[in-house]
PDB file of N, CA and C in Angstrom:
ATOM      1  N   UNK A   1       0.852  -1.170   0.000  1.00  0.00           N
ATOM      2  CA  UNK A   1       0.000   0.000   0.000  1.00  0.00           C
ATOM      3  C   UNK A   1       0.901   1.236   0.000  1.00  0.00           C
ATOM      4  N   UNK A   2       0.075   2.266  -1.259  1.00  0.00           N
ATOM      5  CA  UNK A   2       1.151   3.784  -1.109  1.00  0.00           C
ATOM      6  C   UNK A   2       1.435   4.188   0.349  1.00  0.00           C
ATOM      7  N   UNK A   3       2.530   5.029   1.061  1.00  0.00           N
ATOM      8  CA  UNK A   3       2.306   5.612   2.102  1.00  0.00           C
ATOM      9  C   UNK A   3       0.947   6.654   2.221  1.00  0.00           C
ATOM     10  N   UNK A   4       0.735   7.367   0.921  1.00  0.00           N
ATOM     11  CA  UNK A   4      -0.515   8.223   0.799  1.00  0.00           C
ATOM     12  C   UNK A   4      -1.767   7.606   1.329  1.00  0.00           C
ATOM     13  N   UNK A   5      -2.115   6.521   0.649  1.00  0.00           N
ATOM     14  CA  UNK A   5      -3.037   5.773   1.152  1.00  0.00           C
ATOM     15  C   UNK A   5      -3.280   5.043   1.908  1.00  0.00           C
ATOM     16  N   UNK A   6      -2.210   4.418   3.137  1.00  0.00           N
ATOM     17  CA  UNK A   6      -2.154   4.260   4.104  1.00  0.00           C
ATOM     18  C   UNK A   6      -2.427   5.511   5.199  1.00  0.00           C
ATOM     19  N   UNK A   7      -1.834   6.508   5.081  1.00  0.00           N
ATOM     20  CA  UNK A   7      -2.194   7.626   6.092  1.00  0.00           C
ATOM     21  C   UNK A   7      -3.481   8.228   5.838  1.00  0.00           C
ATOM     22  N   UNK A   8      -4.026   8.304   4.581  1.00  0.00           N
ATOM     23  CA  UNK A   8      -5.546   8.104   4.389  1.00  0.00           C
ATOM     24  C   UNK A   8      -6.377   7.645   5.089  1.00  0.00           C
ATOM     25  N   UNK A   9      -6.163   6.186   4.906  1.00  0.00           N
ATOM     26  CA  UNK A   9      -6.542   5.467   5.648  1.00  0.00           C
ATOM     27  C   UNK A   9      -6.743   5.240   7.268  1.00  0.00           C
ATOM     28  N   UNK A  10      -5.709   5.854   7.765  1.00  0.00           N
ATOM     29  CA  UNK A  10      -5.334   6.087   9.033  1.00  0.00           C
ATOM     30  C   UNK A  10      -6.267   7.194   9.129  1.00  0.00           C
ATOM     31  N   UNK A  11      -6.038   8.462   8.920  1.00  0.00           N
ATOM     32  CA  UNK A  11      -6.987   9.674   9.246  1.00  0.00           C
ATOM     33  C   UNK A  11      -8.317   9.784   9.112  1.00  0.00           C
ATOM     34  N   UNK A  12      -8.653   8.918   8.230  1.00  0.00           N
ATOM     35  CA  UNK A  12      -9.985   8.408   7.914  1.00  0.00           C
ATOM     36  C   UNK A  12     -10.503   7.643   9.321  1.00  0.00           C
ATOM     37  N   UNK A  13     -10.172   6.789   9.634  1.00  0.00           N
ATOM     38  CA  UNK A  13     -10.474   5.655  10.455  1.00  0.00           C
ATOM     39  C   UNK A  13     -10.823   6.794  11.676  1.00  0.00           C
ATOM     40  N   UNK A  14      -9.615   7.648  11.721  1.00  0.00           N
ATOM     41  CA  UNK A  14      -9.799   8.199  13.259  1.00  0.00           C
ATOM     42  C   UNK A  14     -11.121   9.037  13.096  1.00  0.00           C
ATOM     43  N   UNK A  15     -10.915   9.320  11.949  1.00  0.00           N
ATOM     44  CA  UNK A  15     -12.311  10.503  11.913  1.00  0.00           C
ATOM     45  C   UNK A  15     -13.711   9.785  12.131  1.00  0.00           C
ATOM     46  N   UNK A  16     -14.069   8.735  11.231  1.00  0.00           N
ATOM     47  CA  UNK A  16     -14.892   7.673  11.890  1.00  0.00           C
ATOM     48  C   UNK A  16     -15.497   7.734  13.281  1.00  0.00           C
ATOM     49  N   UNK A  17     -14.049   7.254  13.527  1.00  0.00           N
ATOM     50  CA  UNK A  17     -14.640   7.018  15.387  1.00  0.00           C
ATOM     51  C   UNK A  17     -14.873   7.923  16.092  1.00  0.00           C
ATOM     52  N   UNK A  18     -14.562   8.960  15.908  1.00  0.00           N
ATOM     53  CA  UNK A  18     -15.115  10.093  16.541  1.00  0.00           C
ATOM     54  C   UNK A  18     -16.883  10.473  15.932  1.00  0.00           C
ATOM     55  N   UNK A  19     -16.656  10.400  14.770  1.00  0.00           N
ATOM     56  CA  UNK A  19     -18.385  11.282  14.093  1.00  0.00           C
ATOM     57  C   UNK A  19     -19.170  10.195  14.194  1.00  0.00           C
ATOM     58  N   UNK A  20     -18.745   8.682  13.889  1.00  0.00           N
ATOM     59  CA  UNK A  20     -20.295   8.039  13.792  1.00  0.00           C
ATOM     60  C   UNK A  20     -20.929   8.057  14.868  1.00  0.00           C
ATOM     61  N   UNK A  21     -20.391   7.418  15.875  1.00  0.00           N
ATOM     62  CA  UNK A  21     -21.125   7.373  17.165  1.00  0.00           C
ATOM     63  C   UNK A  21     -21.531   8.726  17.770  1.00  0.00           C
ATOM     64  N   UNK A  22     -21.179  10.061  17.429  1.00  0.00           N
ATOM     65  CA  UNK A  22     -21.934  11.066  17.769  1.00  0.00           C
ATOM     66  C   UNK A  22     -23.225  11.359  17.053  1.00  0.00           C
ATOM     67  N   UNK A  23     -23.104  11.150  15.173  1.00  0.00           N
ATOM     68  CA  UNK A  23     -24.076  11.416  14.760  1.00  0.00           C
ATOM     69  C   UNK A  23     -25.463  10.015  14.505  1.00  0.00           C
ATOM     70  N   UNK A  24     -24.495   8.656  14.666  1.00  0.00           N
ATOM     71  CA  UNK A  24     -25.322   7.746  13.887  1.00  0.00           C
ATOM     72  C   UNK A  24     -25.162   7.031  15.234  1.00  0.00           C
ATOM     73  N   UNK A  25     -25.808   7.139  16.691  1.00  0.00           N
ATOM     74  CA  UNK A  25     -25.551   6.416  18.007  1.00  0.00           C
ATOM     75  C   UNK A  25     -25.946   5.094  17.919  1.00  0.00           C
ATOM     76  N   UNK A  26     -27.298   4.637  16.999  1.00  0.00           N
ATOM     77  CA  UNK A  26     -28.248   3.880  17.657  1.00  0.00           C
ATOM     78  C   UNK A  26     -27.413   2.723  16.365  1.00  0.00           C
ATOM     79  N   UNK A  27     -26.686   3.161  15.386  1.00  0.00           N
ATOM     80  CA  UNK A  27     -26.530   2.347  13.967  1.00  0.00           C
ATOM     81  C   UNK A  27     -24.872   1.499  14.965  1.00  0.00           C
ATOM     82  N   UNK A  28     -24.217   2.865  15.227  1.00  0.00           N
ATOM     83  CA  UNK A  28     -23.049   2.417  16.127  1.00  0.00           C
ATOM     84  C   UNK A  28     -22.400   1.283  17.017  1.00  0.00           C
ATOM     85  N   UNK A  29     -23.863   2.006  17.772  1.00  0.00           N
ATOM     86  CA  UNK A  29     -23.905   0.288  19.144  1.00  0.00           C
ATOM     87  C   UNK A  29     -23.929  -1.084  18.378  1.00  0.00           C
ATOM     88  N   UNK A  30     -24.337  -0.933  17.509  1.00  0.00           N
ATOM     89  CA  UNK A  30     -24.160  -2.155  16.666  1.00  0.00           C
ATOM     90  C   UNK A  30     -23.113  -3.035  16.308  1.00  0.00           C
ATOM     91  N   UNK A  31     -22.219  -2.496  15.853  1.00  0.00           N
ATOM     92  CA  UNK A  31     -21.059  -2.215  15.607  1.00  0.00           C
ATOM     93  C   UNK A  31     -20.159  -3.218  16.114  1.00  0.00           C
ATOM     94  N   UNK A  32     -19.135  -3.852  16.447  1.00  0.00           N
ATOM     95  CA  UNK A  32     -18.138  -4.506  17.020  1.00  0.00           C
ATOM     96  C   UNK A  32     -16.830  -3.408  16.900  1.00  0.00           C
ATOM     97  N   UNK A  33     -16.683  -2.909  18.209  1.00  0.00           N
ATOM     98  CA  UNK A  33     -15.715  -2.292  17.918  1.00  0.00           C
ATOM     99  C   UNK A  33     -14.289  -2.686  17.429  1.00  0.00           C
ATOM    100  N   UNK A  34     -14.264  -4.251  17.848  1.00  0.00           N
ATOM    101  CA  UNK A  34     -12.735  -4.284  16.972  1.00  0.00           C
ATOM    102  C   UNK A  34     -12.993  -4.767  15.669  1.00  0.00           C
ATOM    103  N   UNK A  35     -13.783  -4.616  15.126  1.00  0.00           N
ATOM    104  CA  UNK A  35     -14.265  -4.399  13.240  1.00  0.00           C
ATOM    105  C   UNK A  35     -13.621  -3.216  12.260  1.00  0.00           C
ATOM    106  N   UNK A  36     -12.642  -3.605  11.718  1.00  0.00           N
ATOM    107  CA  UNK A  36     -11.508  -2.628  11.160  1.00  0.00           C
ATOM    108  C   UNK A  36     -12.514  -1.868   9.924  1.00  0.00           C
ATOM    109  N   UNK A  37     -11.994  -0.704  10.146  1.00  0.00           N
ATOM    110  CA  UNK A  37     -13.209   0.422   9.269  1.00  0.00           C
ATOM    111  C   UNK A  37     -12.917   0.263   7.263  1.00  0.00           C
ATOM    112  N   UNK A  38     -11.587  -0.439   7.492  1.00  0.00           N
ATOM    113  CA  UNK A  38     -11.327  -0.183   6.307  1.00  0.00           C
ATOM    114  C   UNK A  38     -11.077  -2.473   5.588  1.00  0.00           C
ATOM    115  N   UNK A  39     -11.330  -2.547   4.687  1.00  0.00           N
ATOM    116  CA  UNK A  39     -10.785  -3.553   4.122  1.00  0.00           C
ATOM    117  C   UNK A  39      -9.245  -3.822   4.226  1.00  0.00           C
ATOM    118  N   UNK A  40      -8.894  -5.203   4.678  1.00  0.00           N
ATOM    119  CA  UNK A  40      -7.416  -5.632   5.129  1.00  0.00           C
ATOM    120  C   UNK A  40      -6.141  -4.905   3.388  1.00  0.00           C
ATOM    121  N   UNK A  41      -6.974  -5.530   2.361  1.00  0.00           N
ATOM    122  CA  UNK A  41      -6.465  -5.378   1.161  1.00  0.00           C
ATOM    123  C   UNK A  41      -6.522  -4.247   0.430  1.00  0.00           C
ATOM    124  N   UNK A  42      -5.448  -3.726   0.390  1.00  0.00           N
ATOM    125  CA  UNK A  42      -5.808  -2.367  -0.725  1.00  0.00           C
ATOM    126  C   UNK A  42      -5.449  -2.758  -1.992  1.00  0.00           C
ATOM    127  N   UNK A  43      -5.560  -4.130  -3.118  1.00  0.00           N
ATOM    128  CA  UNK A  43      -4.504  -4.364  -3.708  1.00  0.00           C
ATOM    129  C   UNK A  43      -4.898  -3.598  -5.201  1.00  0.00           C
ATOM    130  N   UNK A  44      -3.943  -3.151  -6.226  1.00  0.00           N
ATOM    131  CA  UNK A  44      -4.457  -2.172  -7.371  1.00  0.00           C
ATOM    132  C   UNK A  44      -4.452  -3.668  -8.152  1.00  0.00           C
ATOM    133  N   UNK A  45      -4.925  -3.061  -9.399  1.00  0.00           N
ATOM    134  CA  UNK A  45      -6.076  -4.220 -10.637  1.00  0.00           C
ATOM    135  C   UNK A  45      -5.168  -4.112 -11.495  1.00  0.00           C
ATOM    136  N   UNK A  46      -4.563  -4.411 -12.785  1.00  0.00           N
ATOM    137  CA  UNK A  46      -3.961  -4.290 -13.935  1.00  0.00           C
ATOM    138  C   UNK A  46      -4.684  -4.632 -14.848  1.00  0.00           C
ATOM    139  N   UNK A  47      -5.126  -3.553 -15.530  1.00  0.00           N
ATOM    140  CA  UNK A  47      -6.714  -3.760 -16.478  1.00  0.00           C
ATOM    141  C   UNK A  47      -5.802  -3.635 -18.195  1.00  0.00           C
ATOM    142  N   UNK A  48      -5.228  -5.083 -18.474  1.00  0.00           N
ATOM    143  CA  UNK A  48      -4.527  -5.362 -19.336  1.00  0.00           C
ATOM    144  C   UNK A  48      -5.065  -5.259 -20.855  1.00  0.00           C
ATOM    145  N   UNK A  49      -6.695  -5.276 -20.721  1.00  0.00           N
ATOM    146  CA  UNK A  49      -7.195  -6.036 -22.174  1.00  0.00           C
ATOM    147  C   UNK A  49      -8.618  -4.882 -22.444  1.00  0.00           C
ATOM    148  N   UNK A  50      -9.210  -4.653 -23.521  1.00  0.00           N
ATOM    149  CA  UNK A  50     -10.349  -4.133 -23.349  1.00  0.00           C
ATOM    150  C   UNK A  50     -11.468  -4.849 -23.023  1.00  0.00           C
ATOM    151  N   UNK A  51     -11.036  -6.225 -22.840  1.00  0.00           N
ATOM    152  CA  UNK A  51     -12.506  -6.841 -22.017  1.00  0.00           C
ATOM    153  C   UNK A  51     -12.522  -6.588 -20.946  1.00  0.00           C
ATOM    154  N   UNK A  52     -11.145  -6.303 -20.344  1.00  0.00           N
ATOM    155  CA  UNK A  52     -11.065  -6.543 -18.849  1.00  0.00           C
ATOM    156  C   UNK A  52     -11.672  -5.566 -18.065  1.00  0.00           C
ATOM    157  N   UNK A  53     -11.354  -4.386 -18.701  1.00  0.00           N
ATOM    158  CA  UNK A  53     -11.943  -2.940 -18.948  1.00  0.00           C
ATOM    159  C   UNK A  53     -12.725  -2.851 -18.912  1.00  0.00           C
ATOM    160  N   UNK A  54     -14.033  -3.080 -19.832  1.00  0.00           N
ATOM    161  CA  UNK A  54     -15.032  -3.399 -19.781  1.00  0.00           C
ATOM    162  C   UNK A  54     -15.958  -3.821 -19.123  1.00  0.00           C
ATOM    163  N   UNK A  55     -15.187  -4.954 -18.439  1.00  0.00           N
ATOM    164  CA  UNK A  55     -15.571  -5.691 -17.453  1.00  0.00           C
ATOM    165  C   UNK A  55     -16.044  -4.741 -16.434  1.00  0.00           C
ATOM    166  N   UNK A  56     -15.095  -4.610 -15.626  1.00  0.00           N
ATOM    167  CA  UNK A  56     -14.784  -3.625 -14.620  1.00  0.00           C
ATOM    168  C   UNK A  56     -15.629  -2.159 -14.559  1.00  0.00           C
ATOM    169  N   UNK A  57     -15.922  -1.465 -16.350  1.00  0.00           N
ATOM    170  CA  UNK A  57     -16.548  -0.008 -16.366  1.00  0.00           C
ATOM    171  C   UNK A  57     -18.149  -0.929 -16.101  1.00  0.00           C
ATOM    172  N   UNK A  58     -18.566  -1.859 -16.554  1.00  0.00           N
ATOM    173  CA  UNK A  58     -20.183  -2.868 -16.445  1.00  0.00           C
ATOM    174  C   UNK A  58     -20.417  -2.935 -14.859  1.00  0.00           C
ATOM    175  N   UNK A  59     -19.290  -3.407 -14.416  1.00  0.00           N
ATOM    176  CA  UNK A  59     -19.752  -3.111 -12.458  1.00  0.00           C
ATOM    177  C   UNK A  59     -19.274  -1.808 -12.047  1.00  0.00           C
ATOM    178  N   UNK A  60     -19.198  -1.456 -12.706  1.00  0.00           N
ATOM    179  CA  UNK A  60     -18.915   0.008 -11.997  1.00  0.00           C
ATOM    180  C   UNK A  60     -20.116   0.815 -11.742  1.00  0.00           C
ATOM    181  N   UNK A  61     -20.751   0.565 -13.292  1.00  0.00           N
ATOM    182  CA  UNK A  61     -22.145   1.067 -13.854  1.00  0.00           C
ATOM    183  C   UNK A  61     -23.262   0.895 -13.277  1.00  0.00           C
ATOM    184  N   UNK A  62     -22.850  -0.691 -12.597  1.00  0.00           N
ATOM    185  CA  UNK A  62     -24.258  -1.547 -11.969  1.00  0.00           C
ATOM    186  C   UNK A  62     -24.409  -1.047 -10.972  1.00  0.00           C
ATOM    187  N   UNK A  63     -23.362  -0.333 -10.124  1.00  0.00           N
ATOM    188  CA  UNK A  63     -23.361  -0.268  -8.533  1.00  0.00           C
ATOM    189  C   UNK A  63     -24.718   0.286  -8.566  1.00  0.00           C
ATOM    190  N   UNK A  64     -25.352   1.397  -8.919  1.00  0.00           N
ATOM    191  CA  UNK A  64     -26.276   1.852  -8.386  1.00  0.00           C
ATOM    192  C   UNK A  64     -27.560   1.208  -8.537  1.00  0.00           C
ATOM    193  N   UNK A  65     -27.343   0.288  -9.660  1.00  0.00           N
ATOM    194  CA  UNK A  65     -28.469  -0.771 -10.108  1.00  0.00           C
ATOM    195  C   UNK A  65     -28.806  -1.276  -8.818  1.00  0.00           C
ATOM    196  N   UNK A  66     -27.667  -2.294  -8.827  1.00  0.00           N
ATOM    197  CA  UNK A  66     -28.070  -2.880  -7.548  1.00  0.00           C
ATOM    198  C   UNK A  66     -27.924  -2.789  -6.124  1.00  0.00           C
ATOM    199  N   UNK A  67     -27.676  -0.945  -5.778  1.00  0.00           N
ATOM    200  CA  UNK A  67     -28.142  -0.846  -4.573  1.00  0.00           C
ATOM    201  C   UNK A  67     -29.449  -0.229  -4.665  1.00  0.00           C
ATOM    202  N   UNK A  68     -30.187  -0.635  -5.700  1.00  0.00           N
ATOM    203  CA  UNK A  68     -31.583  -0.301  -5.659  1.00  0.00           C
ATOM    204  C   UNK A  68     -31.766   1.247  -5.947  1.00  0.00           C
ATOM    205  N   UNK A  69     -30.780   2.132  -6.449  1.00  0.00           N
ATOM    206  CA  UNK A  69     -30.936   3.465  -6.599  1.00  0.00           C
ATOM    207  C   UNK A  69     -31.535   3.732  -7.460  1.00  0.00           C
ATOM    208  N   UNK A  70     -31.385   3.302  -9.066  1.00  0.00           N
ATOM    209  CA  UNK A  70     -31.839   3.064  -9.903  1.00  0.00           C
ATOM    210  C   UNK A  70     -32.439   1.817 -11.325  1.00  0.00           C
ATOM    211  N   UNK A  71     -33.047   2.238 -11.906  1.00  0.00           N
ATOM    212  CA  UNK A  71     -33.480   0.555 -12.482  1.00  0.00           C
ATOM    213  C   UNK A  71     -32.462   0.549 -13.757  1.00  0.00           C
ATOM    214  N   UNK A  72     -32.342   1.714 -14.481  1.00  0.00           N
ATOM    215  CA  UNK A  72     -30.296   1.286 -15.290  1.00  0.00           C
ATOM    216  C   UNK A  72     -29.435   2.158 -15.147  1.00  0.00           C
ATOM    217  N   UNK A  73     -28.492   1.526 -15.312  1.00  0.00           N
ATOM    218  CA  UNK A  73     -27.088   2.382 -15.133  1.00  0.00           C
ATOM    219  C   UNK A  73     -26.908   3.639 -16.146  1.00  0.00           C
ATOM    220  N   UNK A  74     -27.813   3.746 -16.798  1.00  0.00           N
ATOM    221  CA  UNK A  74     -27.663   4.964 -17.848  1.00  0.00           C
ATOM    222  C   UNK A  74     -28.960   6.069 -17.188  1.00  0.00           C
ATOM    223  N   UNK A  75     -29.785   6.029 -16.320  1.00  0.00           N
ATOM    224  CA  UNK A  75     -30.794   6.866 -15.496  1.00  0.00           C
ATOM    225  C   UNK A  75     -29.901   7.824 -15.534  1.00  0.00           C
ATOM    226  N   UNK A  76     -28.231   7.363 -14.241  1.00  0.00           N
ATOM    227  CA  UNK A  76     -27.898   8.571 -14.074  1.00  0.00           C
ATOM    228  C   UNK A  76     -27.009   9.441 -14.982  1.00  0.00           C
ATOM    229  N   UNK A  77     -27.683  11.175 -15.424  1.00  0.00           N
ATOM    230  CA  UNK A  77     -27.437  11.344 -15.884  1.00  0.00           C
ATOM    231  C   UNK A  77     -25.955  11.994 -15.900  1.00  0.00           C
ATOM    232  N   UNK A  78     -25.085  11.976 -15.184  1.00  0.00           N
ATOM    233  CA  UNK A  78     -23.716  11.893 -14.880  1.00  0.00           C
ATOM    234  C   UNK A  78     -22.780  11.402 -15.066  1.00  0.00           C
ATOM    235  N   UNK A  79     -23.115   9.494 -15.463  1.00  0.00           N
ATOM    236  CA  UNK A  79     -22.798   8.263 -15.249  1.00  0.00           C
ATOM    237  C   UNK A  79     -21.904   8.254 -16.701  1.00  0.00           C
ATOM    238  N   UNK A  80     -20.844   7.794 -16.379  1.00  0.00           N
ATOM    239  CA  UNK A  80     -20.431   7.857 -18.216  1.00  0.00           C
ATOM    240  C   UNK A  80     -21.331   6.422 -18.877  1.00  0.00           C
ATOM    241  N   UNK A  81     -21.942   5.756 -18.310  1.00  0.00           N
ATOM    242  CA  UNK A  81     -22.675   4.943 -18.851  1.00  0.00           C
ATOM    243  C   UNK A  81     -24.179   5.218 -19.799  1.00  0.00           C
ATOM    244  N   UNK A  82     -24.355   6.049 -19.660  1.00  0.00           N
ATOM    245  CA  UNK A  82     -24.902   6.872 -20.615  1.00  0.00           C
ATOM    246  C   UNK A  82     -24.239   7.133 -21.958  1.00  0.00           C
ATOM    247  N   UNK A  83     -22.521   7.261 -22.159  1.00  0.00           N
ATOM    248  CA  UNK A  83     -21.970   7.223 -23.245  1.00  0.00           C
ATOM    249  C   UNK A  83     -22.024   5.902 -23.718  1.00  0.00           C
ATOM    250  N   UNK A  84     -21.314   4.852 -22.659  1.00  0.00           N
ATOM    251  CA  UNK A  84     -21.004   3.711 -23.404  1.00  0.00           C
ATOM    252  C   UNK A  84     -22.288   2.842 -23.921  1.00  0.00           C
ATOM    253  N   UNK A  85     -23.070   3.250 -22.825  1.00  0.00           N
ATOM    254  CA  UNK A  85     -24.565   2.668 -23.866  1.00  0.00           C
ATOM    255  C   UNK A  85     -25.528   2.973 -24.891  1.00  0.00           C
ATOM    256  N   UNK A  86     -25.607   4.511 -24.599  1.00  0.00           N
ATOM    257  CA  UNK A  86     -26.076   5.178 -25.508  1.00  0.00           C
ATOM    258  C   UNK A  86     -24.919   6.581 -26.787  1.00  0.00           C
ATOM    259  N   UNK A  87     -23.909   6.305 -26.130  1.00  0.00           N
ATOM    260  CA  UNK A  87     -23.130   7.599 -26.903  1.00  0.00           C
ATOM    261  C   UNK A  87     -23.922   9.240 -26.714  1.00  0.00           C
ATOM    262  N   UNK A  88     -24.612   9.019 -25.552  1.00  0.00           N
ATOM    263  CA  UNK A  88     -24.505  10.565 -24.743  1.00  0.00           C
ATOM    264  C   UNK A  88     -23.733  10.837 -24.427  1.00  0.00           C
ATOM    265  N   UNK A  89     -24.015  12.538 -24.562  1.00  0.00           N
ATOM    266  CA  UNK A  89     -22.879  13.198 -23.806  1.00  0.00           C
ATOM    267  C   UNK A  89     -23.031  13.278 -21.968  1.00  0.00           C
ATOM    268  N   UNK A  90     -21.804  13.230 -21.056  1.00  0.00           N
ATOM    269  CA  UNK A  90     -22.147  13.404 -20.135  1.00  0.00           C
ATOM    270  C   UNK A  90     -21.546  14.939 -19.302  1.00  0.00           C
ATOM    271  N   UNK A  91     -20.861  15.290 -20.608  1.00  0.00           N
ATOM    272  CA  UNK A  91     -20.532  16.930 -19.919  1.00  0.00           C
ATOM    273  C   UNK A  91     -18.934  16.420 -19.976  1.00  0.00           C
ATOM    274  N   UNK A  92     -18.142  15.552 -20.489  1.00  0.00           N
ATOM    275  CA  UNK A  92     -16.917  15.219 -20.787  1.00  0.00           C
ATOM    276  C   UNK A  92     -16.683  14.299 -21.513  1.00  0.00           C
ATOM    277  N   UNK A  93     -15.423  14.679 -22.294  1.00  0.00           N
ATOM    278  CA  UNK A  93     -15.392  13.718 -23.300  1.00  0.00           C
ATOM    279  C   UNK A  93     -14.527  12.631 -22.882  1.00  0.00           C
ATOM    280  N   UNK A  94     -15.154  11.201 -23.384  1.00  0.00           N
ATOM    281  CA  UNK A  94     -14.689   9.917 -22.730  1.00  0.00           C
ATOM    282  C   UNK A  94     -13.936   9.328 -23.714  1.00  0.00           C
ATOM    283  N   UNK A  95     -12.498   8.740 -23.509  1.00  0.00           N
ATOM    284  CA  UNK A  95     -12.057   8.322 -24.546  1.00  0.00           C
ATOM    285  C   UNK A  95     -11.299   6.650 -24.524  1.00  0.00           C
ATOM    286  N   UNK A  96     -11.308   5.921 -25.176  1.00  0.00           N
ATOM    287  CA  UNK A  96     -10.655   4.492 -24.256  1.00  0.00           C
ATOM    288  C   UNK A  96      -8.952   5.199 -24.265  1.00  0.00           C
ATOM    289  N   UNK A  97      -8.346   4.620 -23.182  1.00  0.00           N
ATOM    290  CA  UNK A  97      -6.971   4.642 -22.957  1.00  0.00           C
ATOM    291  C   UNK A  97      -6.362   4.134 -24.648  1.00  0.00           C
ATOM    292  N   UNK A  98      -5.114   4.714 -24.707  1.00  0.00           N
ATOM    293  CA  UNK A  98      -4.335   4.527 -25.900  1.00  0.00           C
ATOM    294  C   UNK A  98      -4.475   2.862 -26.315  1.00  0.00           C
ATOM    295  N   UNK A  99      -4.489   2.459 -27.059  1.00  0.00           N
ATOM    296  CA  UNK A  99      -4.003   1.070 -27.462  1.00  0.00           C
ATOM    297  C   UNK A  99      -4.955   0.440 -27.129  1.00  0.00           C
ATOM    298  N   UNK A 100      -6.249   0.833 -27.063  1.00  0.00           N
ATOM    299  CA  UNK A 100      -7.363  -0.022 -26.611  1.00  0.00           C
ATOM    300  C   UNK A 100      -8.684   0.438 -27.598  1.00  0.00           C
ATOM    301  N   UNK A 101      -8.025   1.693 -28.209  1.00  0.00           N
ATOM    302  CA  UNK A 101      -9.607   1.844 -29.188  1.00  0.00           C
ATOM    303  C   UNK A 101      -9.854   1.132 -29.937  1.00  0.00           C
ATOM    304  N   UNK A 102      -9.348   0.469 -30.210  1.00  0.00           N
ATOM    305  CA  UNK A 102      -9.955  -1.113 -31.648  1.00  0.00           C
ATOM    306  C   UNK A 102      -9.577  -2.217 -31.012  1.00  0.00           C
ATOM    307  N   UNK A 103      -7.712  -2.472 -30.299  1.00  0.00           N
ATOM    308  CA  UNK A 103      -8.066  -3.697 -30.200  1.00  0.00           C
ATOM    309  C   UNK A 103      -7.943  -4.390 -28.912  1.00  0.00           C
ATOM    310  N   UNK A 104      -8.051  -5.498 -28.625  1.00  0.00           N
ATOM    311  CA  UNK A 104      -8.185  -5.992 -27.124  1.00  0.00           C
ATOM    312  C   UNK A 104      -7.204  -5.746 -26.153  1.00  0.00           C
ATOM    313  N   UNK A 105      -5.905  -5.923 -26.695  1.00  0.00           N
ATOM    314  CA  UNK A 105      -4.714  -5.798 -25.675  1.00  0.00           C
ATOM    315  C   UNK A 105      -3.849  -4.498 -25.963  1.00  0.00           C
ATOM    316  N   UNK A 106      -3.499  -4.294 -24.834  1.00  0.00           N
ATOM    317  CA  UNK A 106      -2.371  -2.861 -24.907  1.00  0.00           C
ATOM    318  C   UNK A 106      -1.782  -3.075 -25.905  1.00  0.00           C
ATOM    319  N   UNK A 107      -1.337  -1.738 -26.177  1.00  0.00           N
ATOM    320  CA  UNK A 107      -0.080  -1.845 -27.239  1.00  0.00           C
ATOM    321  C   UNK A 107       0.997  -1.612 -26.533  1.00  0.00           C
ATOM    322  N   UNK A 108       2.304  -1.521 -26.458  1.00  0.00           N
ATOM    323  CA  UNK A 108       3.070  -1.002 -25.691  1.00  0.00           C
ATOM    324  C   UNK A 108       4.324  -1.065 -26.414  1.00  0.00           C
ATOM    325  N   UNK A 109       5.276   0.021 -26.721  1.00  0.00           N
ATOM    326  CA  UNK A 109       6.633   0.240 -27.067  1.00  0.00           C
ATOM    327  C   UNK A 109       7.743   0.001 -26.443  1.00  0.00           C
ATOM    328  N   UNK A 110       7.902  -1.094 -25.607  1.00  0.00           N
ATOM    329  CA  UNK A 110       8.957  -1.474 -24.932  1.00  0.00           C
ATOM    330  C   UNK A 110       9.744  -2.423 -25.342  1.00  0.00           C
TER     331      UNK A 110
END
């Protein structure tokens, strides 16, 4: 894990324990306090291929599907999923990473 995101992590946590249980008491008590606030693993992805990509932008899209926010991932109108499904605009232009607009795997000059 970066040092950045470890001390993140750290300042985060502390902030936690101080605000929930003041603002959210009754959700709190619930709680186990030795229940670590953050996931053990921070590990990064290597999104090698445009399926993989793909993959990954499809759950990205769903999250709100299926926390019941909305019924598709293109509702929101923010969502770059609105481009990739429909080729709306979402107020920025979306472009695939180099070496991935046609074909499946990176290109790379090394």
């Amino acid at each position: 894990m970066s040092p950045f995101t470890s001390k993140c992590k750290e300042l985060t946590s502390k902030s936690l324990q101080t605000v929930l249980p003041q603002h959210f008491q009754d959700d709190w008590s619930q709680i186990d306090s030795t229940e670590p606030s953050w996931q053990a693993c921070d590990c990064g992805f290597n999104n090698g291929s445009r399926a993989k990509v793909e993959e990954k932008l499809d759950s990205m899209h769903m999250n709100p599907v299926r926390a019941g926010l909305l019924e598709q991932a293109r509702d929101r109108p923010w969502s770059s999923a609105r481009w990739y499904f429909e080729q709306k605009s979402v107020g920025s232009p979306i472009r695939w990473p180099p070496g991935l607009e046609a074909d499946d795997e990176f290109t790379t000059d090394l």
